[in-house]
N, C-alpha and C. Protein backbone atom coordinates (compact mmCIF):
# COMPACT_ATOMS: atom_id res chain seq x y z
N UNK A 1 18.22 -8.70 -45.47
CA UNK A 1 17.54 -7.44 -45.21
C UNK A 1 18.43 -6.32 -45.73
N UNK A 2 17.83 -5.74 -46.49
CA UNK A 2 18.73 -4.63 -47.33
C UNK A 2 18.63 -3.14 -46.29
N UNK A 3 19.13 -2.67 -46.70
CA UNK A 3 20.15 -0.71 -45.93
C UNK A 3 18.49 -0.61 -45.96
N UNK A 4 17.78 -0.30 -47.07
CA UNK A 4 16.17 0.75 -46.70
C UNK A 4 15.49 -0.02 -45.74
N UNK A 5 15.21 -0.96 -45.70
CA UNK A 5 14.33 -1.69 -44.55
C UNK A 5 14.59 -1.71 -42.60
N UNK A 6 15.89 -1.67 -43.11
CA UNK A 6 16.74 -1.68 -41.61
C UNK A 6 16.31 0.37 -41.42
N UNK A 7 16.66 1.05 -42.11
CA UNK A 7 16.34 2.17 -42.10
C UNK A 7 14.79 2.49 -41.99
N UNK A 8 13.55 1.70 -42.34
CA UNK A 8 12.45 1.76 -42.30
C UNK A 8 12.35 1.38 -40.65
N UNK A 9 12.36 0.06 -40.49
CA UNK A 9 12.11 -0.25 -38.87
C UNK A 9 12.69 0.31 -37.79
N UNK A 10 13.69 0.89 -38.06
CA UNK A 10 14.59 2.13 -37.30
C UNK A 10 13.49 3.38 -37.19
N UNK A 11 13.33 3.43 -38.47
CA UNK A 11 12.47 4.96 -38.21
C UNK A 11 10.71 4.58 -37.64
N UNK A 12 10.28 3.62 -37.36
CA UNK A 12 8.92 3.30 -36.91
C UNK A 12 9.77 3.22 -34.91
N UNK A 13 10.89 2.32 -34.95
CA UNK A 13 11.16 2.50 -33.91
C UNK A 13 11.10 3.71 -32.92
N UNK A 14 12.15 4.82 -33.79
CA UNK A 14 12.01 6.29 -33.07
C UNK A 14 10.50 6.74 -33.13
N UNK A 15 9.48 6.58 -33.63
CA UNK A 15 8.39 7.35 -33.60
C UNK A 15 7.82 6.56 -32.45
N UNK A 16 7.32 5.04 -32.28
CA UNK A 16 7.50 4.42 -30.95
C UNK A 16 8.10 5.35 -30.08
N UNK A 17 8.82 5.33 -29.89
CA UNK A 17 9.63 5.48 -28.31
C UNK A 17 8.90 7.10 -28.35
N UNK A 18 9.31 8.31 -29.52
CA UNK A 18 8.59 9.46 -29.51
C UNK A 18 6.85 9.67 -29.28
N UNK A 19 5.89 8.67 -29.15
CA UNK A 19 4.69 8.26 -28.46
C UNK A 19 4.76 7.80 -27.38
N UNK A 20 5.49 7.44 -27.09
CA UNK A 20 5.81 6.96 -25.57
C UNK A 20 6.23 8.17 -24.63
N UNK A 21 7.19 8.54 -25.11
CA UNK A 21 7.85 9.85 -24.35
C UNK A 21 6.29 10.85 -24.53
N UNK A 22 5.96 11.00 -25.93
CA UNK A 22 5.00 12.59 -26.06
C UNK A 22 3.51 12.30 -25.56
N UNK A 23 3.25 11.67 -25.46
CA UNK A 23 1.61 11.58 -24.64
C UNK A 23 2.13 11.90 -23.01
N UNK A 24 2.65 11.39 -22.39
CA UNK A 24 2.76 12.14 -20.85
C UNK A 24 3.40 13.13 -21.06
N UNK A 25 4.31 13.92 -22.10
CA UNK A 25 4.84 15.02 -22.03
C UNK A 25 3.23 15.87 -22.14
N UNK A 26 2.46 15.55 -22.88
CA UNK A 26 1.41 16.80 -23.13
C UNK A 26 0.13 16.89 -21.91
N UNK A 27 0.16 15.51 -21.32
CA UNK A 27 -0.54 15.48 -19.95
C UNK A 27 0.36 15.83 -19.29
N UNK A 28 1.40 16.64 -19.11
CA UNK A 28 2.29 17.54 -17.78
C UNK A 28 1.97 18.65 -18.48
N UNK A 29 2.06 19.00 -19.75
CA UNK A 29 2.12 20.57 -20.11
C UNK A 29 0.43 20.81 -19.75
N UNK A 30 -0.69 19.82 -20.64
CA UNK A 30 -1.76 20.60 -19.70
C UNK A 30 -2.11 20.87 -18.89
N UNK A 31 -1.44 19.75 -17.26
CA UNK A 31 -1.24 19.86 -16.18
C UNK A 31 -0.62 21.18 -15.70
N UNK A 32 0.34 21.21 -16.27
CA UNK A 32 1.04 23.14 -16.00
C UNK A 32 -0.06 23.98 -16.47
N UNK A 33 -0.50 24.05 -17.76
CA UNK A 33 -1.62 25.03 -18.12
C UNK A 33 -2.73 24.94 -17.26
N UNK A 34 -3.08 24.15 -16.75
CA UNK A 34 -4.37 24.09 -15.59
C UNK A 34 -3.96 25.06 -14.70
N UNK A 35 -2.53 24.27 -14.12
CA UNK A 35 -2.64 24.84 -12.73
C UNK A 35 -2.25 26.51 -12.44
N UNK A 36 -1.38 26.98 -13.85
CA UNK A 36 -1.32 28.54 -14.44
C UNK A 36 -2.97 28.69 -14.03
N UNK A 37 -3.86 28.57 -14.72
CA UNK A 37 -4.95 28.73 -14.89
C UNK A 37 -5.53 29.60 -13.62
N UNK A 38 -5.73 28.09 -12.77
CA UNK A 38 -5.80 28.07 -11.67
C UNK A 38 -5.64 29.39 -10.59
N UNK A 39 -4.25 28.93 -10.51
CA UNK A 39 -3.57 29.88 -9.45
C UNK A 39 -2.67 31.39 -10.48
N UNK A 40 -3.21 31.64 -11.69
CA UNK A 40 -2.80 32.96 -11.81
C UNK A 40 -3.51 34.14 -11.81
N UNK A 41 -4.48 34.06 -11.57
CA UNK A 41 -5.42 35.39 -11.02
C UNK A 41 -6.26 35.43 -12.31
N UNK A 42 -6.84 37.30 -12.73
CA UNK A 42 -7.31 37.41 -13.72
C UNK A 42 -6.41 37.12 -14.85
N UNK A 43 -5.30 36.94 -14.96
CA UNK A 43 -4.46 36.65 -16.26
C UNK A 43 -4.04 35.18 -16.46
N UNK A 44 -4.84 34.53 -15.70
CA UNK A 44 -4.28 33.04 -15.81
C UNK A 44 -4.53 32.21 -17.15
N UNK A 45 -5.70 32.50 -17.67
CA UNK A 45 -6.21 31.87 -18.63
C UNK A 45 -5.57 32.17 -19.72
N UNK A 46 -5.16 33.32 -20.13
CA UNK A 46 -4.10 34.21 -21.17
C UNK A 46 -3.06 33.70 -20.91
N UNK A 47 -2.30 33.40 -19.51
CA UNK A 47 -0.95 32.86 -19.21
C UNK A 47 -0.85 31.29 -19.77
N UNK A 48 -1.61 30.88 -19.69
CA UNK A 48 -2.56 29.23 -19.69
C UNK A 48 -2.38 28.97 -21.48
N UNK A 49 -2.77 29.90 -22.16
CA UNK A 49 -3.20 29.49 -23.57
C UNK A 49 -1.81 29.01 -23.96
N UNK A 50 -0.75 29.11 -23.92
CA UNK A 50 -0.02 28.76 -24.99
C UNK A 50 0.33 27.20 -24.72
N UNK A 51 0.27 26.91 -23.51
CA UNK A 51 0.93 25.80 -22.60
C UNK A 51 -0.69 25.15 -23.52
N UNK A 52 -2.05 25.18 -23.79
CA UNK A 52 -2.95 24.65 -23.74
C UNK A 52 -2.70 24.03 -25.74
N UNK A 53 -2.28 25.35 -26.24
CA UNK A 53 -2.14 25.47 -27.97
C UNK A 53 -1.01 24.04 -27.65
N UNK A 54 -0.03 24.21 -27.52
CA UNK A 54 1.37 23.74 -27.45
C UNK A 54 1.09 22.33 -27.35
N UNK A 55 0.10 22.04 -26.30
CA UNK A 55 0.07 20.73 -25.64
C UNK A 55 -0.53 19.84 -26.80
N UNK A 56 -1.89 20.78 -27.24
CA UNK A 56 -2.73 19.72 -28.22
C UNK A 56 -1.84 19.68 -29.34
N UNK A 57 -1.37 20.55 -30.24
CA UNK A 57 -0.47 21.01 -31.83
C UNK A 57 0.49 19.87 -31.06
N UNK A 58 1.44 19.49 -30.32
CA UNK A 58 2.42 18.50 -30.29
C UNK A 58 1.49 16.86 -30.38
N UNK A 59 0.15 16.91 -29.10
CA UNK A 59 0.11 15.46 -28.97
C UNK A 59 -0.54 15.10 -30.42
N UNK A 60 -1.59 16.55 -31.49
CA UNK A 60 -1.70 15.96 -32.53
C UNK A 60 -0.85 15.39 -33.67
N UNK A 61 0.63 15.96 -33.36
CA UNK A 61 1.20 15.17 -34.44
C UNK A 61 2.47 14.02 -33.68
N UNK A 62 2.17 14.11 -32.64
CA UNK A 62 2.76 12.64 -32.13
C UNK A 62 1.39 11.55 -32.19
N UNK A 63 0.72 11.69 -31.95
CA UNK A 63 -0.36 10.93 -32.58
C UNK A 63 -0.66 10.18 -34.05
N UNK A 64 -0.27 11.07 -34.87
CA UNK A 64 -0.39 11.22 -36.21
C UNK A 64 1.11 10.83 -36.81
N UNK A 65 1.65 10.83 -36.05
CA UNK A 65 3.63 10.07 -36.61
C UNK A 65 3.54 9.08 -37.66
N UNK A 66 2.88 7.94 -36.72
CA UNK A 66 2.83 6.64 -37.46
C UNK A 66 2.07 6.68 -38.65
N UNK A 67 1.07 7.15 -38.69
CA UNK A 67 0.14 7.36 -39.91
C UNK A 67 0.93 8.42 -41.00
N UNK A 68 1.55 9.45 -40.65
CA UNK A 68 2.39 10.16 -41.47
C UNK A 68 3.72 9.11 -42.16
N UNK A 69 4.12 8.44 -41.48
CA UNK A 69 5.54 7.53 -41.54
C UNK A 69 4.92 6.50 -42.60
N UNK A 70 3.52 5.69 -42.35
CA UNK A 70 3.04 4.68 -42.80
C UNK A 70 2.99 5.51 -44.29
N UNK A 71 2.34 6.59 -44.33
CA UNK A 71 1.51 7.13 -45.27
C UNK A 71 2.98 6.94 -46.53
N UNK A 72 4.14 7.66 -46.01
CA UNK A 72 5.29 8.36 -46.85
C UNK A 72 5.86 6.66 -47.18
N UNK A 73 6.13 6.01 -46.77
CA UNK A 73 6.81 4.72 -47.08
C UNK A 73 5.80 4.00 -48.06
N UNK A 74 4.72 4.14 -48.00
CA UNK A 74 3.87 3.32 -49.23
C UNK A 74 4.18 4.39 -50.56
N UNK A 75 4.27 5.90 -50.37
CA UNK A 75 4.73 6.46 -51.35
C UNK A 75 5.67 6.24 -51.93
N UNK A 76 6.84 6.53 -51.12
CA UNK A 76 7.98 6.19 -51.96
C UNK A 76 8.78 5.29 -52.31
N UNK A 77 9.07 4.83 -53.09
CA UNK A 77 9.85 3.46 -53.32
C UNK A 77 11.12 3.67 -54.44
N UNK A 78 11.90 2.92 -54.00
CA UNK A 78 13.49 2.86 -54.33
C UNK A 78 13.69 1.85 -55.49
């Protein structure tokens, strides 16, 4: 097994574990943006938006890792 391959399964590894960690990270941040929501009066929803932007823009590209990772390794070759 040559240096790029060991370096390939390394890097599918970290995006693993970074799907693991980032899907419950973005179900706590919308969980926080709810409960802003919620319990911040008339400004909650304004207080709410960024926690709501933040949550989806991260879980879409932890979602999208592997398919980005897959995509770039069929591109490039050594």
């Amino acid at each position: 097994m040559d240096v790029i391959q060991q370096l390939s399964e390394m890097g599918y590894e970290v995006v693993k574990w970074l799907q693991i960690l980032g899907i419950p990270a973005a179900a706590i941040a919308f969980g926080i943006g709810g409960t802003i929501q919620i319990f911040g009066g008339s400004e909650g929803l304004r207080k709410a938006k960024p926690w709501y932007i933040g949550a989806a823009i991260g879980l879409i590209f932890i979602i999208g890792a592997s398919s980005i990772s897959q995509f770039i390794e069929r591109k490039i070759t050594f």
